[in-house]
C-alpha atoms as a PDB file:
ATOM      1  CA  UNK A   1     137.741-289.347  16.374  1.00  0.00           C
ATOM      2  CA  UNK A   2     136.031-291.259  19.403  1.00  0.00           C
ATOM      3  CA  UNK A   3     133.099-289.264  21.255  1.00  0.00           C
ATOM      4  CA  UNK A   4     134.542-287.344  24.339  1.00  0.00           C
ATOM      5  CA  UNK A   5     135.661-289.949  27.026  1.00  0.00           C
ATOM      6  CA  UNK A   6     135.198-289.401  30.348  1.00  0.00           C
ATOM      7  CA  UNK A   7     138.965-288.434  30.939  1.00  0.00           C
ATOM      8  CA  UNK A   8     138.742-285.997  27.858  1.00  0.00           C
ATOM      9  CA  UNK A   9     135.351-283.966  29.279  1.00  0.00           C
ATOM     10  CA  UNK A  10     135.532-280.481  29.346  1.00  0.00           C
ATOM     11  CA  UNK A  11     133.391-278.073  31.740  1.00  0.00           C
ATOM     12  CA  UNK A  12     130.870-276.053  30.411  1.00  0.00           C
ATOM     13  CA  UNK A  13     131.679-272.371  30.273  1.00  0.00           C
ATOM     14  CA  UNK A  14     129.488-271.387  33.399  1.00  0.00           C
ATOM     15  CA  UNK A  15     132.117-273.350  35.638  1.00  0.00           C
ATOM     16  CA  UNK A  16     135.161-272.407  34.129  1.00  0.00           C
ATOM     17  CA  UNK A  17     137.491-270.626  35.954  1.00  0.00           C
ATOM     18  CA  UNK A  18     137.209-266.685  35.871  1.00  0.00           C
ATOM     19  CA  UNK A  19     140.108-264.725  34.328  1.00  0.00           C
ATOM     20  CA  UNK A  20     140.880-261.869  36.992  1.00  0.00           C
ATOM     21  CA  UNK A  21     140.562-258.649  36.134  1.00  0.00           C
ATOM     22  CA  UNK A  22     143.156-256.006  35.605  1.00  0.00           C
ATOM     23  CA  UNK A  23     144.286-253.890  38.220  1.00  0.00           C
ATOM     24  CA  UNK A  24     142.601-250.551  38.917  1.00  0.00           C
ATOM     25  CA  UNK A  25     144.433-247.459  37.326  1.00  0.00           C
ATOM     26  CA  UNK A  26     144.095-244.329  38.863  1.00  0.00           C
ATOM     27  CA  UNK A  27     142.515-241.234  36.154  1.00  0.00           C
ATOM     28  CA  UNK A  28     144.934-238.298  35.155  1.00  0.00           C
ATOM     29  CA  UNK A  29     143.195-235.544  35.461  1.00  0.00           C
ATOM     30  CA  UNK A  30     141.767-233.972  32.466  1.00  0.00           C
ATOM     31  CA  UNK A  31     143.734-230.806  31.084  1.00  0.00           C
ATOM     32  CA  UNK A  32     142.366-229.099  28.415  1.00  0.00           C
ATOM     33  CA  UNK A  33     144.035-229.384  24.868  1.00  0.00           C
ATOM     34  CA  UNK A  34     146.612-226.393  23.837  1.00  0.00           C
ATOM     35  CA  UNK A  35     145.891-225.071  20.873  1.00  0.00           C
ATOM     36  CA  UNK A  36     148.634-224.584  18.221  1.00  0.00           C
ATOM     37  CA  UNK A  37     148.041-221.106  17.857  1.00  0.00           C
ATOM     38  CA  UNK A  38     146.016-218.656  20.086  1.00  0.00           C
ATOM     39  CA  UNK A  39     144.878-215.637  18.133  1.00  0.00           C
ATOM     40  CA  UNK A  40     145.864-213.362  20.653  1.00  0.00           C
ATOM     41  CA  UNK A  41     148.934-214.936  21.273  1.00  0.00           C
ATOM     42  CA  UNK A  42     152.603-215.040  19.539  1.00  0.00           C
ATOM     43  CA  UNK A  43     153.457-217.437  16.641  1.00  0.00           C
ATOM     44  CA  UNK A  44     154.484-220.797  18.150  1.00  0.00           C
ATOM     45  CA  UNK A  45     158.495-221.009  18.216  1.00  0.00           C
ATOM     46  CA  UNK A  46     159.064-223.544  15.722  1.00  0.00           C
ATOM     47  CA  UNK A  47     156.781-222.280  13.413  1.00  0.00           C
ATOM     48  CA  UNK A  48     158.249-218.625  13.671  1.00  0.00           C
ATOM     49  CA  UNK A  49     161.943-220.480  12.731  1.00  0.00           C
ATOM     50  CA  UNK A  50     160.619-222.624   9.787  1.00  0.00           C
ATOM     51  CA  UNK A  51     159.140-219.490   8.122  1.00  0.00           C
ATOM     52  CA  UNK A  52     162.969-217.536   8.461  1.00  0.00           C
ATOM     53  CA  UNK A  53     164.280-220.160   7.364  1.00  0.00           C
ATOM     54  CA  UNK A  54     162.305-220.447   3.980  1.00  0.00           C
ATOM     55  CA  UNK A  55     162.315-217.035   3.208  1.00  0.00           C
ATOM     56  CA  UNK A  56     166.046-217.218   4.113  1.00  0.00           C
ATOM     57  CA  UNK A  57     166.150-219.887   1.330  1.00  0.00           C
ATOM     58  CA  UNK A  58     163.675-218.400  -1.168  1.00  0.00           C
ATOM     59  CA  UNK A  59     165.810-215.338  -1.412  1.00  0.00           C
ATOM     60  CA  UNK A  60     168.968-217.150  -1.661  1.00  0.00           C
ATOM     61  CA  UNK A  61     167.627-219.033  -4.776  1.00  0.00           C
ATOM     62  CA  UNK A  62     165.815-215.981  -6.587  1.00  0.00           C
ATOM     63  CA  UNK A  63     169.457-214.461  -5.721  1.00  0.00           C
ATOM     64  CA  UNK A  64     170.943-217.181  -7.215  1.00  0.00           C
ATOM     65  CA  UNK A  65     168.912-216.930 -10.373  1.00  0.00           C
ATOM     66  CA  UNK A  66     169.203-213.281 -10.794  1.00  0.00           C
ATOM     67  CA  UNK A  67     172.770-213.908 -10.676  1.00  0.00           C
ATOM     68  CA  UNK A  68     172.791-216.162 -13.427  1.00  0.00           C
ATOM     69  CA  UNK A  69     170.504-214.118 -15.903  1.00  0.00           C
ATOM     70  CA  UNK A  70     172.821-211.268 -15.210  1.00  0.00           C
ATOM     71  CA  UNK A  71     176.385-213.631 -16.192  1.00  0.00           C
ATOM     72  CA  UNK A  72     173.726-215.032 -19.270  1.00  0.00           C
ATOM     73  CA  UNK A  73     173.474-211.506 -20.433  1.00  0.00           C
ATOM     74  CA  UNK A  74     177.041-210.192 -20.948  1.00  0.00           C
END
């Protein structure tokens, strides 16, 4: 490859262009982080519904099993 001609000379970095910068963006304000759970506070909803429902479902199984010891045993 030929050394740089004068058609193919590039500028040194110091005289290249600058890139603009990006826009300003206004701050939220800062809001403090809610905790999951406050100890004073009552169970968070979801959590309240997920524990019904698996004691919902625990006693259906152990139901379910007692039920078939009891048909095993006659």
């Amino acid at each position: 490859m030929p050394e740089n001609s004068p058609e193919q000379v590039q500028e040194p970095l110091s005289e290249a262009p600058a890139i603009p910068a990006a826009p300003e963006v206004a701050e939220a304000p800062e809001v403090p982080a809610k905790s999951v759970m406050d100890e004073e506070g009552n169970f968070p909803r979801g959590l309240a519904i997920r524990l019904f429902v698996y004691l919902v479902a625990g006693h259906a199984v152990a139901g379910f099993l007692w039920l078939l010891f009891e048909a095993g045993a006659k």
